[in-house]
C-alpha atoms as a PDB file:
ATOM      1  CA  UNK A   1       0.000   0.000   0.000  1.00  0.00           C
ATOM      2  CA  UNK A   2       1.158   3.654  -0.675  1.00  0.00           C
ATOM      3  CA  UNK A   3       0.743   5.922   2.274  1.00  0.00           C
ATOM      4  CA  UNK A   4      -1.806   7.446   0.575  1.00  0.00           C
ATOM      5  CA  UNK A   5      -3.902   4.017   0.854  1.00  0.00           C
ATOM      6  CA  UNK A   6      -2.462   3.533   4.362  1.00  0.00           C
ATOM      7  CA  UNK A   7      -4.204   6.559   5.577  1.00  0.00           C
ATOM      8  CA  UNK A   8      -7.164   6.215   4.437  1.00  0.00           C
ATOM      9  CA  UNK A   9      -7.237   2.708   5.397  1.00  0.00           C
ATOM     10  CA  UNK A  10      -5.892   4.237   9.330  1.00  0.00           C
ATOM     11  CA  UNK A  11      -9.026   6.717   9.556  1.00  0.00           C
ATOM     12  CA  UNK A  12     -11.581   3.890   7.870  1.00  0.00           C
ATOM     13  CA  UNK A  13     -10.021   1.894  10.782  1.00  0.00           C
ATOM     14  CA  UNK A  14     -10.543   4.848  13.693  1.00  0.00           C
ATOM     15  CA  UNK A  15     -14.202   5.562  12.811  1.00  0.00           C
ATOM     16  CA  UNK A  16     -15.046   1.693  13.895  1.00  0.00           C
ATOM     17  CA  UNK A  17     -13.963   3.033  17.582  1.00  0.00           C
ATOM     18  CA  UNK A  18     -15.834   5.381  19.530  1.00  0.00           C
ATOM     19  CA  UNK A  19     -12.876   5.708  21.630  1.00  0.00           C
ATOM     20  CA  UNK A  20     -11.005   7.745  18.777  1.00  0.00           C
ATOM     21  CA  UNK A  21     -12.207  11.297  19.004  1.00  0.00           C
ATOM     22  CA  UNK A  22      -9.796  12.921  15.996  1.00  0.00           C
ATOM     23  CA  UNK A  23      -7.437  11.535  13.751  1.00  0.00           C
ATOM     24  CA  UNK A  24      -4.047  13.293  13.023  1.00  0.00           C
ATOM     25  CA  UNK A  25      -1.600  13.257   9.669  1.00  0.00           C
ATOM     26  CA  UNK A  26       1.854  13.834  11.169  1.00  0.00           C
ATOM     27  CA  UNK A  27       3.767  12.863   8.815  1.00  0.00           C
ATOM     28  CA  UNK A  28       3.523  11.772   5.095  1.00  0.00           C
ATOM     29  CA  UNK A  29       6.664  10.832   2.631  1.00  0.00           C
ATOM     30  CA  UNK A  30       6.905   8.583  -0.527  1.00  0.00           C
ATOM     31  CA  UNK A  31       7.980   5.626   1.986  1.00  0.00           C
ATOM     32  CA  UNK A  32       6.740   6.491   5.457  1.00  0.00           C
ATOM     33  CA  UNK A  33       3.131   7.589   7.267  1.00  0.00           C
ATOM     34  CA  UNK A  34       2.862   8.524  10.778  1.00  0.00           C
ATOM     35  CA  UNK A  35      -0.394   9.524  12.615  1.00  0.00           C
ATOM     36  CA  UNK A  36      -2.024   9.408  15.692  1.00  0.00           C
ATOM     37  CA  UNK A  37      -5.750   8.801  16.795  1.00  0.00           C
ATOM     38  CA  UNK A  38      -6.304  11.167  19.509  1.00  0.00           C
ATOM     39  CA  UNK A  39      -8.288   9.253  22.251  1.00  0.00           C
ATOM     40  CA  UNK A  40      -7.987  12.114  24.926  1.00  0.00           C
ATOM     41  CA  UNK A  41      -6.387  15.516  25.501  1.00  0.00           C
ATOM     42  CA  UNK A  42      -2.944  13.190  26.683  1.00  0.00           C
ATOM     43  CA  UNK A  43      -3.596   9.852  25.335  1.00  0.00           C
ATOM     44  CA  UNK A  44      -3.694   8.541  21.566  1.00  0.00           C
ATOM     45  CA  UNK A  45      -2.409   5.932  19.500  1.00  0.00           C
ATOM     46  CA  UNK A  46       0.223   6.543  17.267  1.00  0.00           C
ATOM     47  CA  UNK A  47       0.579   4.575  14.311  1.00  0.00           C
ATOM     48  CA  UNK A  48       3.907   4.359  12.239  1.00  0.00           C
ATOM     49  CA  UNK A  49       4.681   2.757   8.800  1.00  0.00           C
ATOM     50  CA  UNK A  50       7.538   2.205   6.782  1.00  0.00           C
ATOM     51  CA  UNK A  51       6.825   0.671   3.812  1.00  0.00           C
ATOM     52  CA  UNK A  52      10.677   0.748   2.750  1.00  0.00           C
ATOM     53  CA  UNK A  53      12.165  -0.984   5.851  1.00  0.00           C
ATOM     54  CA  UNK A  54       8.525  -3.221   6.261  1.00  0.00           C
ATOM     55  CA  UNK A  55       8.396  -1.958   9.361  1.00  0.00           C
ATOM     56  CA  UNK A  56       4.776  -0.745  11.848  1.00  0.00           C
ATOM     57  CA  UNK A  57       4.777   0.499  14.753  1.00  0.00           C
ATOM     58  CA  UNK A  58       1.738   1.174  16.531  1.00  0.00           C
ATOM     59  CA  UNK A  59       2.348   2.916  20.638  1.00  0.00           C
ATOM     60  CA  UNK A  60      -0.391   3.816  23.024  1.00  0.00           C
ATOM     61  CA  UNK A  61       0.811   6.828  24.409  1.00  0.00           C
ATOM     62  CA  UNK A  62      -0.388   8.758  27.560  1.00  0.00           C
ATOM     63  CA  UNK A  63       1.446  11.598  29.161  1.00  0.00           C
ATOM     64  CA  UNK A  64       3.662  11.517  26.659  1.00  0.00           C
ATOM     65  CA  UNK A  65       4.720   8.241  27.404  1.00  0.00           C
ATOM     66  CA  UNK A  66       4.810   4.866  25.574  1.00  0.00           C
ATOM     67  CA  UNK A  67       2.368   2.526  27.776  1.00  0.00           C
ATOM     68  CA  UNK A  68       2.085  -0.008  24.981  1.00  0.00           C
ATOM     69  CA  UNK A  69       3.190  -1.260  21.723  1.00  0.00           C
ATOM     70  CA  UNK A  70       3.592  -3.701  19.487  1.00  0.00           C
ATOM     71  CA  UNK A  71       5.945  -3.195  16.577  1.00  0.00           C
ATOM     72  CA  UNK A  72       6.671  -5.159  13.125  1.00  0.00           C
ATOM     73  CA  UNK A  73      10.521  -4.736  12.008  1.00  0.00           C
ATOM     74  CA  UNK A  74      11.780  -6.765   9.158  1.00  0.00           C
ATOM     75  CA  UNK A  75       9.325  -8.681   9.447  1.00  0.00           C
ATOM     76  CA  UNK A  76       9.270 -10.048  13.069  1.00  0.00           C
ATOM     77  CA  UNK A  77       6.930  -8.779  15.299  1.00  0.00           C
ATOM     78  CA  UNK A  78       7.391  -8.147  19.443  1.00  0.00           C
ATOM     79  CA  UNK A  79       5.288  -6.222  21.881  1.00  0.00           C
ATOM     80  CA  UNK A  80       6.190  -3.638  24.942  1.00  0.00           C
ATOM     81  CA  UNK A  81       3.577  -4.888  27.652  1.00  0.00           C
ATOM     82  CA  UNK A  82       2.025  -2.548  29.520  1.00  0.00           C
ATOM     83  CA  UNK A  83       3.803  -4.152  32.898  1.00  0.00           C
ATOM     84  CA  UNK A  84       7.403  -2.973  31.164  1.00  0.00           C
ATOM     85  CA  UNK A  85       6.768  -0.983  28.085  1.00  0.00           C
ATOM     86  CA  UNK A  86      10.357  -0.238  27.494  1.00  0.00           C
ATOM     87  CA  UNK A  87      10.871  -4.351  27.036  1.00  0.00           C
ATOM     88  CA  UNK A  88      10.848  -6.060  24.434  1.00  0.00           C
ATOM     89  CA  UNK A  89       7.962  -9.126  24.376  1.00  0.00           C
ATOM     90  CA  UNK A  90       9.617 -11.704  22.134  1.00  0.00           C
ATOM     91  CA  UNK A  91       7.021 -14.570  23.348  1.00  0.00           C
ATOM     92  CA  UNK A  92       4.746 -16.496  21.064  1.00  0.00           C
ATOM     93  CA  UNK A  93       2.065 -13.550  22.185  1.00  0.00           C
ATOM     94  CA  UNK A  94       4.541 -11.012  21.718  1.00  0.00           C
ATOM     95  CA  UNK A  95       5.195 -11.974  18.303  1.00  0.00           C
ATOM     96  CA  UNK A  96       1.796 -12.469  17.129  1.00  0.00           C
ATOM     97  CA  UNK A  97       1.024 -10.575  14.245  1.00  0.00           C
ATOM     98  CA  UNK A  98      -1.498  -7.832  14.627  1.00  0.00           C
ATOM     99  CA  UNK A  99      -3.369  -5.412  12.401  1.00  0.00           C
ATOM    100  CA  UNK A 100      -4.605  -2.148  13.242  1.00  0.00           C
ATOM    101  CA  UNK A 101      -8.221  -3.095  14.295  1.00  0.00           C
ATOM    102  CA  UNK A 102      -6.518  -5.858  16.626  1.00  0.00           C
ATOM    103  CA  UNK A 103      -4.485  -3.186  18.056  1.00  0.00           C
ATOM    104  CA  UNK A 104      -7.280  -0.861  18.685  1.00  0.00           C
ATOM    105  CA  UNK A 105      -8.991  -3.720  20.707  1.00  0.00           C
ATOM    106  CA  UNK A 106      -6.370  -4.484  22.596  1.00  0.00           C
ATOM    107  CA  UNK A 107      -6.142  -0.761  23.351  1.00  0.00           C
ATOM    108  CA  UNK A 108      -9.679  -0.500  24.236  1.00  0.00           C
ATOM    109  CA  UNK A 109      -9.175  -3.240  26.903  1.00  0.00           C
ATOM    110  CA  UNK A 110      -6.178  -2.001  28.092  1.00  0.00           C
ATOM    111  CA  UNK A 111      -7.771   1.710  28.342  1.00  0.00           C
ATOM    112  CA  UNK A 112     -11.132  -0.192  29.923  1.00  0.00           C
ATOM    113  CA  UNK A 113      -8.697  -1.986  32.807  1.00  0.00           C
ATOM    114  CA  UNK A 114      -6.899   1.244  33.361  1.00  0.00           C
ATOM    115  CA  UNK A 115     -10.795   3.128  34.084  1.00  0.00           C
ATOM    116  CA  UNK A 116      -9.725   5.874  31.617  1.00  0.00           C
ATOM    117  CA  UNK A 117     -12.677   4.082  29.018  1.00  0.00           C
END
């Protein structure tokens, strides 16, 4: 997909949450998209592609802080649990591959347990 497809396909994919209140372009080149679906005032999700290095990163951020992510580089995927997001979750569940809806749903619990959904 060209980032052009990408973001559309990233704000088709925020309008299935409620959770998502506004969706931001950040940044757009030939290669690489980043944006973030703003959830709150200090909390979105920021979603990364490189379609040169095949590499996605998608980072729930709040206070300015990664509190989860999982991430696709070369194509091996890991997660940063929200117990130790600066680790790296190389475990069968850590490496499962996810999309952007999974993501979001995963987000949506994780935002549910934390009582800020």
């Amino acid at each position: 997909m060209t980032p052009e497809q990408l973001a559309s396909h990233i704000e088709a994919t925020a309008v299935g949450f409620p959770y998502i209140v506004r969706v931001e372009m950040v940044l757009r080149t030939p290669h690489t998209l980043k944006m973030r679906l703003h959830i709150m005032p200090d909390c979105f999700v920021q979603v990364y592609h490189n379609t040169q290095k095949n590499l996605v990163s998608y980072a729930l951020v709040m206070g300015g802080m990664r509190i989860y992510g999982r991430n696709r580089d070369g194509g091996t995927w890991h997660r940063h649990p929200v117990e130790d997001p600066d680790s790296h979750d190389f475990s069968e569940e850590g490496q499962r591959p996810v999309d952007l809806d999974g993501f979001l749903m995963e987000v949506g619990g994780i935002l549910t347990d934390l009582g800020v959904l």
